[in-house]
Protein backbone atom coordinates (compact mmCIF):
# COMPACT_ATOMS: atom_id res chain seq x y z
CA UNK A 1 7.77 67.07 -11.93
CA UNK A 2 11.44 67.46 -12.16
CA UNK A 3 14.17 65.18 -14.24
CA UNK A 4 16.84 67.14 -13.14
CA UNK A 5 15.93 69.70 -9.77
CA UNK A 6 18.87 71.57 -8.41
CA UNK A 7 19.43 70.88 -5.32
CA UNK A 8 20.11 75.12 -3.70
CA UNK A 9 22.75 75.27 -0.80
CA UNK A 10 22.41 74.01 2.69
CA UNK A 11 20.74 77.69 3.74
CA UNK A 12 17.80 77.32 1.44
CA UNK A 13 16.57 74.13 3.03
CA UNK A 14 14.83 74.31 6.02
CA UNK A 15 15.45 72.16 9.13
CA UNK A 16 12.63 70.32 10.74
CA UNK A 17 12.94 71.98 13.60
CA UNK A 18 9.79 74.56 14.66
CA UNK A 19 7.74 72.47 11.94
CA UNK A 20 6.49 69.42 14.57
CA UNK A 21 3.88 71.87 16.36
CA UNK A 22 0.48 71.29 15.04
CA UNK A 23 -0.96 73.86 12.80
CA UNK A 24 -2.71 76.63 13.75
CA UNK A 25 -7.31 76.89 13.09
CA UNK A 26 -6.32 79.77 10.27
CA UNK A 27 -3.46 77.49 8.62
CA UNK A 28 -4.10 76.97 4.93
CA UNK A 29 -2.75 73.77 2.95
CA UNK A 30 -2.05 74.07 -0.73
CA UNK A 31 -1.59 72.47 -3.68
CA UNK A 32 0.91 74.18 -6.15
CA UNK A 33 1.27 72.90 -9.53
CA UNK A 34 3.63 74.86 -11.88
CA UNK A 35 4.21 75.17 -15.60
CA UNK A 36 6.66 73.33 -17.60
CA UNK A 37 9.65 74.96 -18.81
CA UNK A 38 12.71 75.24 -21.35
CA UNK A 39 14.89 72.35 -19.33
CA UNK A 40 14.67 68.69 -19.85
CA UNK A 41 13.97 68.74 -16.16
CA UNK A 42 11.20 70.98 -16.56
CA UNK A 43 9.42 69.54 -19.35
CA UNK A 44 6.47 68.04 -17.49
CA UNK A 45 6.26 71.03 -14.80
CA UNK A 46 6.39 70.37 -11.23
CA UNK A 47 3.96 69.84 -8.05
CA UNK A 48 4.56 71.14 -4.41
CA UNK A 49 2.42 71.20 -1.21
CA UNK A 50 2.08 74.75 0.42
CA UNK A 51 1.63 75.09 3.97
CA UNK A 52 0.51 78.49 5.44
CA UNK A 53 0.28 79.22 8.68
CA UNK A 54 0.14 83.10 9.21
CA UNK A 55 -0.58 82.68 13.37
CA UNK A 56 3.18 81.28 13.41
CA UNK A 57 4.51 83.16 10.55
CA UNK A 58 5.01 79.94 8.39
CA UNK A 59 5.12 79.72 4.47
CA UNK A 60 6.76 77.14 3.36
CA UNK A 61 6.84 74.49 0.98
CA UNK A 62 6.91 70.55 0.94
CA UNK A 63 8.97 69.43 -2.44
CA UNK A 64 9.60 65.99 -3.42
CA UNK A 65 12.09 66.75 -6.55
CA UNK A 66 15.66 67.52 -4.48
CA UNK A 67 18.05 65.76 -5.02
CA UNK A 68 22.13 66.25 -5.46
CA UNK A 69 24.85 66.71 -8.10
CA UNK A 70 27.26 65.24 -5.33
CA UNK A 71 26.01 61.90 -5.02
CA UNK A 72 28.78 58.82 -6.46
CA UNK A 73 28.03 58.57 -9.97
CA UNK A 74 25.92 60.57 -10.33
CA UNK A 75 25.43 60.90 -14.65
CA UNK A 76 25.95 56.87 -14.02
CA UNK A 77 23.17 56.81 -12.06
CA UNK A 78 21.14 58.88 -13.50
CA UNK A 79 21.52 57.13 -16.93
CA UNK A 80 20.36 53.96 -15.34
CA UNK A 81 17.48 55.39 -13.63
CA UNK A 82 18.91 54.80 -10.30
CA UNK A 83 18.42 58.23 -9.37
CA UNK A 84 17.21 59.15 -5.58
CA UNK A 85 15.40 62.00 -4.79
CA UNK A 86 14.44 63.53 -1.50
CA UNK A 87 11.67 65.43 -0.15
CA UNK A 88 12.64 68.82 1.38
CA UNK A 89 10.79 71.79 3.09
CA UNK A 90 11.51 75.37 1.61
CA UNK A 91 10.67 78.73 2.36
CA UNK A 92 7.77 79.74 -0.03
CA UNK A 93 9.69 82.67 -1.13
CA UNK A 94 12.95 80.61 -2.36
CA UNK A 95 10.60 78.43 -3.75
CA UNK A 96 8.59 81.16 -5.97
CA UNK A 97 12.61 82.55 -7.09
CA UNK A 98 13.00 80.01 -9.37
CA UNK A 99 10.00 80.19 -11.13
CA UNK A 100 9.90 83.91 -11.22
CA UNK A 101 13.15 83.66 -13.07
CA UNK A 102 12.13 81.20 -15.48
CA UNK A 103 8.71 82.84 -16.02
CA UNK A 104 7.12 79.67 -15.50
CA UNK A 105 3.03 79.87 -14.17
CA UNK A 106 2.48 78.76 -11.05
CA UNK A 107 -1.42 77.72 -9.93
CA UNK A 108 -2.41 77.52 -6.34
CA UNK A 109 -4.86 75.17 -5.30
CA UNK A 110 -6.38 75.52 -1.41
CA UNK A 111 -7.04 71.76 -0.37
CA UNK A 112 -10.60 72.07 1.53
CA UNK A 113 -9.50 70.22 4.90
CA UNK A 114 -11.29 69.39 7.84
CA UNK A 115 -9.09 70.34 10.76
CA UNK A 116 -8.40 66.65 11.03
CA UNK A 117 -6.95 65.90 7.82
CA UNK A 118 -4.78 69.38 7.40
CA UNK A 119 -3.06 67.98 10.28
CA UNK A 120 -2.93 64.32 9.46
CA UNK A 121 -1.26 65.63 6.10
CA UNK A 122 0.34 68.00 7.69
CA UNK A 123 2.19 65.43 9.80
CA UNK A 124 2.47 63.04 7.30
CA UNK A 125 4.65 65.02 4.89
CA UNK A 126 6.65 66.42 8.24
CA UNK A 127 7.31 62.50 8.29
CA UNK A 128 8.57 62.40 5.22
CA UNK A 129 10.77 64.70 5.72
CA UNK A 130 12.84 63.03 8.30
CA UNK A 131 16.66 61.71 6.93
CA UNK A 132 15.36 58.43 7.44
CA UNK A 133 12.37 58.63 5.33
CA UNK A 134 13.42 61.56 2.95
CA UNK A 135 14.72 59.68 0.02
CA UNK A 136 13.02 57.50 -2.44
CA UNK A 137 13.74 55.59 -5.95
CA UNK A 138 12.26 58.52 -8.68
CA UNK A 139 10.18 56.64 -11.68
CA UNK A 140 9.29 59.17 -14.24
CA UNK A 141 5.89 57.23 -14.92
CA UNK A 142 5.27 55.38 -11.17
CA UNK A 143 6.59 57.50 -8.53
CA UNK A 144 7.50 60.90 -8.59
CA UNK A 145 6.60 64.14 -6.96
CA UNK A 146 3.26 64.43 -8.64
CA UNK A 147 1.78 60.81 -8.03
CA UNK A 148 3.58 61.41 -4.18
CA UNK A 149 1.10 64.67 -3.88
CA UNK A 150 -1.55 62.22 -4.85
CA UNK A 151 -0.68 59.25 -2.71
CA UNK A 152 -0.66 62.25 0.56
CA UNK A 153 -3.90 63.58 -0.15
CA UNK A 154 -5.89 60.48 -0.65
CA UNK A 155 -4.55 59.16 2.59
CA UNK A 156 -5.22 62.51 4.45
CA UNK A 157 -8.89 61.98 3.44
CA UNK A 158 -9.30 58.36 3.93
CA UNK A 159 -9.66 57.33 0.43
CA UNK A 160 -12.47 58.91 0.08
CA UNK A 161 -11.83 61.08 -2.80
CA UNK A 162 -14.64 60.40 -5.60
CA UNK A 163 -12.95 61.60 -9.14
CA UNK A 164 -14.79 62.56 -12.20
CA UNK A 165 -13.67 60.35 -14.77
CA UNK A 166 -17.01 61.56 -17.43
CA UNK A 167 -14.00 63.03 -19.34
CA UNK A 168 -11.19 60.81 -19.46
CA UNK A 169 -9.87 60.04 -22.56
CA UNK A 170 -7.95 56.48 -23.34
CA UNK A 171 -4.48 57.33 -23.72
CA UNK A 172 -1.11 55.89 -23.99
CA UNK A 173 1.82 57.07 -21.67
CA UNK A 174 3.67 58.26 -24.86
CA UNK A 175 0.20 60.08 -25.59
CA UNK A 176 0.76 62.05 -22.65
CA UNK A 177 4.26 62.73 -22.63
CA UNK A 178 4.02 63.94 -26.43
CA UNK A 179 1.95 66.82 -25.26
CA UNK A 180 4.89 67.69 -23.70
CA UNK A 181 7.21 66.75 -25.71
CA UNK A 182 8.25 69.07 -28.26
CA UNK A 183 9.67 67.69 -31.85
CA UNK A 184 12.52 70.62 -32.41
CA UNK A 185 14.41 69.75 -29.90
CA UNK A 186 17.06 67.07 -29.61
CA UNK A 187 16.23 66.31 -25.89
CA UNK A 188 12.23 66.26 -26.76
CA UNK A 189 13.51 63.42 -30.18
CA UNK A 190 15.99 61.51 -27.56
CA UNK A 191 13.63 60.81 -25.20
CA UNK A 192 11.15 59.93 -27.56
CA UNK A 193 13.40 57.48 -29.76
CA UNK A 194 14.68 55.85 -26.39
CA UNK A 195 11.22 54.82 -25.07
CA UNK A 196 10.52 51.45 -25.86
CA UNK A 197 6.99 49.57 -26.03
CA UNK A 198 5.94 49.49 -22.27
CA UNK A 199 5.21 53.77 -22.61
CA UNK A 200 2.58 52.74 -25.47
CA UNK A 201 0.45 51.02 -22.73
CA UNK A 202 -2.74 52.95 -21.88
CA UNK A 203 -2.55 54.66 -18.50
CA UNK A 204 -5.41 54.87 -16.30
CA UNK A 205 -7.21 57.37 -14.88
CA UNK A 206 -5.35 57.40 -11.93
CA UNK A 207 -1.74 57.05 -13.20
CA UNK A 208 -2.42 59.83 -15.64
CA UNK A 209 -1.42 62.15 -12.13
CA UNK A 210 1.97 61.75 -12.74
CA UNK A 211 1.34 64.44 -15.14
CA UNK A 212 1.16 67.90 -12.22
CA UNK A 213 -1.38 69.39 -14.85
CA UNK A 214 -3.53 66.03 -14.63
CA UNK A 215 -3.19 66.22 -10.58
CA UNK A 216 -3.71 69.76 -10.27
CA UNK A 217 -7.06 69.22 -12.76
CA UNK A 218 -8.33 66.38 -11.15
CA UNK A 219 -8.23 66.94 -7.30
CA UNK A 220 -10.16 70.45 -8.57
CA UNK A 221 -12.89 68.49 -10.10
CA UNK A 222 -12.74 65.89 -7.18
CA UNK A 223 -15.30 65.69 -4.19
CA UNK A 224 -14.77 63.91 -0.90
CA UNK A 225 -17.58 62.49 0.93
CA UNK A 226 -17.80 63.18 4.64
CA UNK A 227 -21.53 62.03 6.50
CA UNK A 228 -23.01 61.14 3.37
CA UNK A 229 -22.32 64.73 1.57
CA UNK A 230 -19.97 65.23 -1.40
CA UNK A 231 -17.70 68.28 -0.64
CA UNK A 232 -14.83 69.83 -3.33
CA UNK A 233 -11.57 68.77 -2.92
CA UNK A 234 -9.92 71.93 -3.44
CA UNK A 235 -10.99 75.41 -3.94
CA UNK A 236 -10.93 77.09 -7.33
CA UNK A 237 -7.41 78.21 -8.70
CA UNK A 238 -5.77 81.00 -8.09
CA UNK A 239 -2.85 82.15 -10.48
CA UNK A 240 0.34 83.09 -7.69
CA UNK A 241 2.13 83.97 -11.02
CA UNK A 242 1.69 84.02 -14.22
CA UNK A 243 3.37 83.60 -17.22
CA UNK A 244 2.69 82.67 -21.03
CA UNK A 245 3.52 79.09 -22.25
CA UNK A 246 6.52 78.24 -22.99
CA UNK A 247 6.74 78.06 -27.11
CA UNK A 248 10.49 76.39 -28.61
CA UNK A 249 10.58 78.77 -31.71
CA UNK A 250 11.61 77.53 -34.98
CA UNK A 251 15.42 76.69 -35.32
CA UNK A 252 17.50 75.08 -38.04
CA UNK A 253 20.20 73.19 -36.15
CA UNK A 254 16.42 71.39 -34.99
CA UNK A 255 16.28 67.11 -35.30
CA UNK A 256 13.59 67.64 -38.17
CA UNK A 257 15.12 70.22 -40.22
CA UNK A 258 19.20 68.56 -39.96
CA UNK A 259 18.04 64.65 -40.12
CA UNK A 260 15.98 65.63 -43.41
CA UNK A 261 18.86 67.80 -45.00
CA UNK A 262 20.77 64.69 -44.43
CA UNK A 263 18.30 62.67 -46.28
CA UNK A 264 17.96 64.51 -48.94
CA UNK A 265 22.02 65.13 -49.54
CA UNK A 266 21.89 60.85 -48.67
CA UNK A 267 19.68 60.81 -52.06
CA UNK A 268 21.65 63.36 -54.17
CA UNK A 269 24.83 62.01 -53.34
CA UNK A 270 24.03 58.24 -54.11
CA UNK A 271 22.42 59.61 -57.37
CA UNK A 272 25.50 61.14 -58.41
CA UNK A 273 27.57 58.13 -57.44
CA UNK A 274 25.28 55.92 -59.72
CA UNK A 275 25.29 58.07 -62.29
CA UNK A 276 29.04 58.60 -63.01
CA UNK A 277 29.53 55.05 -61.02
CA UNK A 278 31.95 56.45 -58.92
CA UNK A 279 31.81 54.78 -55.18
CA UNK A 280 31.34 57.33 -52.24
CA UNK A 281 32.85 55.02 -49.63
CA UNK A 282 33.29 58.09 -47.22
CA UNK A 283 28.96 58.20 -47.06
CA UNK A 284 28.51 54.80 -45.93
CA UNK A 285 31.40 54.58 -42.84
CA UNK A 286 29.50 57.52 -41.96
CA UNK A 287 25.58 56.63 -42.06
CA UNK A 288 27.06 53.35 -40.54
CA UNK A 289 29.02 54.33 -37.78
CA UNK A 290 26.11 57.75 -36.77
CA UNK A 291 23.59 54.58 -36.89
CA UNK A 292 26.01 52.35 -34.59
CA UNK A 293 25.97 55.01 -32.21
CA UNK A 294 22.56 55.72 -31.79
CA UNK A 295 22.16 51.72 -31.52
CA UNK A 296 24.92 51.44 -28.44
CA UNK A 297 22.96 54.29 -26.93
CA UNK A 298 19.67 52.72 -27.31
CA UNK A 299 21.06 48.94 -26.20
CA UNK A 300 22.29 50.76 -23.16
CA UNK A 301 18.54 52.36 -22.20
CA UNK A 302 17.03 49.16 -23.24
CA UNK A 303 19.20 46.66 -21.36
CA UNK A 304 21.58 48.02 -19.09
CA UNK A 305 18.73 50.99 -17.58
CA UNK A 306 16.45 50.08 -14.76
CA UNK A 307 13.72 52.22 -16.44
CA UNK A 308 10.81 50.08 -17.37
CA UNK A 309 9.66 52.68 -20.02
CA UNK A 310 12.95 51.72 -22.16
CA UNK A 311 12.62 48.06 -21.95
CA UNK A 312 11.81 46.24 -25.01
CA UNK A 313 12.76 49.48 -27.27
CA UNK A 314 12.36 47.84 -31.34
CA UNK A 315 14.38 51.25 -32.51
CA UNK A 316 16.76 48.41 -31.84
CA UNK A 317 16.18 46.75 -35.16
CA UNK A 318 17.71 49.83 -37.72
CA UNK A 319 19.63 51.31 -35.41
CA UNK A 320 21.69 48.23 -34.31
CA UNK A 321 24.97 48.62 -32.54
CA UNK A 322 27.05 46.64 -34.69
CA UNK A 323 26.44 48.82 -37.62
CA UNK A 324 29.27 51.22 -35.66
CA UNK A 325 31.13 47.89 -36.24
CA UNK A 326 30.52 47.89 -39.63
CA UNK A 327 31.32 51.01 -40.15
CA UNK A 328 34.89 51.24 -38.79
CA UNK A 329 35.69 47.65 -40.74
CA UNK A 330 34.10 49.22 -44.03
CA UNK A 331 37.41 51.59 -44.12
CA UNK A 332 39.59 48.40 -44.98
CA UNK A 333 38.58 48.10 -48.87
CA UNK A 334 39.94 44.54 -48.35
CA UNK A 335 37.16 44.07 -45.52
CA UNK A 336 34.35 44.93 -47.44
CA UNK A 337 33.43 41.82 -49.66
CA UNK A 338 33.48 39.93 -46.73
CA UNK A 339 30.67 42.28 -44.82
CA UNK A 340 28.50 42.30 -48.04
CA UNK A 341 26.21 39.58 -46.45
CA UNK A 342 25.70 41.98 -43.45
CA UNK A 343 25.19 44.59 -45.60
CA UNK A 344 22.71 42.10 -47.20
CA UNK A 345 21.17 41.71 -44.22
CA UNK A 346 20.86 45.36 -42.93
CA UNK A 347 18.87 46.88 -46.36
CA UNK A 348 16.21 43.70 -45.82
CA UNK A 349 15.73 43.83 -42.28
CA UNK A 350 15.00 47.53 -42.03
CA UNK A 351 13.18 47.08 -45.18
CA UNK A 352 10.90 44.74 -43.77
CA UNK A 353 10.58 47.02 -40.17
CA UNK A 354 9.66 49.94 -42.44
CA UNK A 355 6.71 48.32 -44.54
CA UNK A 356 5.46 46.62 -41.04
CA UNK A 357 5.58 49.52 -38.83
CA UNK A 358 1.97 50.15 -38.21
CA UNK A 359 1.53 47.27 -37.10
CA UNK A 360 4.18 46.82 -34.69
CA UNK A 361 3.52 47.25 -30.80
CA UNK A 362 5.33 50.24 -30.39
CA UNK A 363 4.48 53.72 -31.84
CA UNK A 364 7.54 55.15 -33.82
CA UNK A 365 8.59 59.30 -34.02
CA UNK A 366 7.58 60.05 -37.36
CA UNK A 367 11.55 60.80 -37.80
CA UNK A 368 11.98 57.22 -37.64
CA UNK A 369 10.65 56.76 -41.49
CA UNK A 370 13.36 59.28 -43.22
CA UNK A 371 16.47 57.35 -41.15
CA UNK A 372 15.16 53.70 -42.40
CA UNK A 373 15.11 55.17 -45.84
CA UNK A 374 18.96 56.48 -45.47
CA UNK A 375 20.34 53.30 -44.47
CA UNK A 376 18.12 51.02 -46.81
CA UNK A 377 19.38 53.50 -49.77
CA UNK A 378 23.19 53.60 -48.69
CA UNK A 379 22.76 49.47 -48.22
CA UNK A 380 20.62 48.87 -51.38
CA UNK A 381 23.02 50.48 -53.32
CA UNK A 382 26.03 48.54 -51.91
CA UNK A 383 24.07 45.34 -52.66
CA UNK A 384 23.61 46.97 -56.57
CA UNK A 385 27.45 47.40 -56.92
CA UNK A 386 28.32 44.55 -55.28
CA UNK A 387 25.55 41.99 -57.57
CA UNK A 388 27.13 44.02 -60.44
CA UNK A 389 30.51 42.85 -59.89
């Protein structure tokens, strides 16, 4: 499943044409699901249907993940979760480049078709394929090239398809994405921070496929009945090219290893300043303006993006926009006794968020914790200077 797929140039895309005859009785139909990589856009991996035809000397590949940097407004879009992506038929060979390069595993798995449904799939995705079916809305969660796969193959077999569900597990759509999600990376903490309570509801069986790992796992433990008889899905899989895991090694410019530097300086500073009572005004425009901007960033996933998995994001309530506010004003001395009731505010709001956050309806990054405690400390200790005076 791609994010972000680069869309190659004009000669890597195949046309339509020479694809509308029906397949040949030695054709081969495929299921390809590949291995996540070192890109946001790879995180999650990727799913592709092969189609193999040796009799007409055709390999290609049916990907629904193109899409391109040249469309109007395009980081706008993209932002919002207004992105379109297309469906597009490759050659397998340009297809395989990419993830040669990135040494990214790719699994085959042969779909076991009747002659029948090879070509009803067959001509379905050809269908999709045409400019005036090509493009569709991408949702991370509801519709993207993995569920697509899924939607195709259960309608090339009639619905038929009998899954094994003895093993499913009841899991959260941030469960799932945090086993793909790693925690040393900025992107991997973003996305994370910016998903809001809708990604804690538990996913089905079904809707787990967005995941390519789940889809590629599932259809090979499937069966399809035909006359009464259960028959596999797909054959077993068959490693086109393999590669080991990609691991994010250890690195100290990483969320976990800066954001708890900065709370422990946070709590060595604001000891010194209350023990030689000496006010470090500098510190708090800068917790509250870094806090301000995290908050605008989150508002705008939460109620400006289309993506339902941001909605209703309570990150919202200690990283709040107007802190940025707060923070430019808090560089006019003159300003600041009449922001101490905000201030006020701030250290018992979070306060309250922090003791309460198990039992909130949203699972929190455990990063969350150490950036309450910076701005309840920087805002407690205005609140002790300023009862003081």
């Amino acid at each position: 499943m791609r994010k972000i797929f680069l869309l190659l140039l004009a000669l890597s895309s195949l046309s339509l044409q020479g694809h509308a005859q029906p397949l040949s009785p030695s054709a081969k139909v495929s299921l390809l699901i590949c291995a996540p990589g070192d890109e946001i856009y790879s995180f999650f991996g990727h799913a592709a249907i092969r189609v193999h035809d040796p009799l007409y000397e055709k390999d290609i590949v049916f990907n629904y993940g193109v899409f391109s940097f040249q469309t109007s407004y395009f980081i706008w879009r993209f932002a919002k979760g207004e992105t379109d992506y297309m469906v597009d038929v490759w050659r397998m060979s340009t297809f395989m480049r990419e993830y040669k390069e990135d040494k990214r595993k790719v699994v085959e798995y042969e779909l076991m078709l009747t002659p029948d449904e090879r070509e009803s799939l067959y001509e379905s995705l050809v269908e999709n394929c045409k400019p005036e079916n090509r493009v569709y809305r991408y949702s991370h969660f509801e519709d993207n090239c993995s569920t697509r796969l899924r939607d195709q193959i259960e309608k090339a077999l009639g619905g038929r398809i009998k899954y094994d569900t003895s093993g499913d597990k009841r899991m959260s759509f941030r469960n799932l994405i945090d086993l793909y999600l790693q925690d040393n990376s900025w992107s991997g903490f973003g996305i994370k921070l910016a998903l809001g309570i809708p990604t804690d509801h538990i996913s089905t069986f079904s809707q787990k496929m967005f995941l390519p790992d789940y889809l590629g796992d599932d259809m090979a433990k499937a069966t399809v009945v035909r006359d009464g008889v259960g028959s596999p899905v797909t054959g077993p899989a068959v490693v086109i090219f393999d590669a080991p895991p990609f691991v994010r090694s250890f690195s100290v410019t990483s969320p976990a290893v800066v954001l708890l530097l900065f709370f422990f300086v946070v709590i060595v500073l604001t000891q010194w300043e209350m023990k030689n009572k000496r006010r470090l005004d500098w510190l708090d425009i800068t917790v509250f303006i870094a806090f301000g901007i995290a908050g605008m960033i989150l508002y705008f996933t939460t109620f400006i993006s289309v993506m339902p998995s941001t909605k209703w994001n309570l990150n919202l309530i200690w990283a709040f926009p107007t802190h940025f506010l707060l923070g430019v004003l808090w560089i006019f001395p003159t300003m600041r006794p009449k922001l101490f009731w905000y201030v006020r505010l701030t250290a018992i709001v979070t306060t309250l968020f922090l003791v309460s956050i198990y039992f909130l309806p949203q699972t929190f990054h455990w990063l969350v914790a150490p950036l309450c405690l910076i701005l309840i400390i920087r805002a407690g200790t205005i609140v002790i200077i300023f009862s003081r005076k």
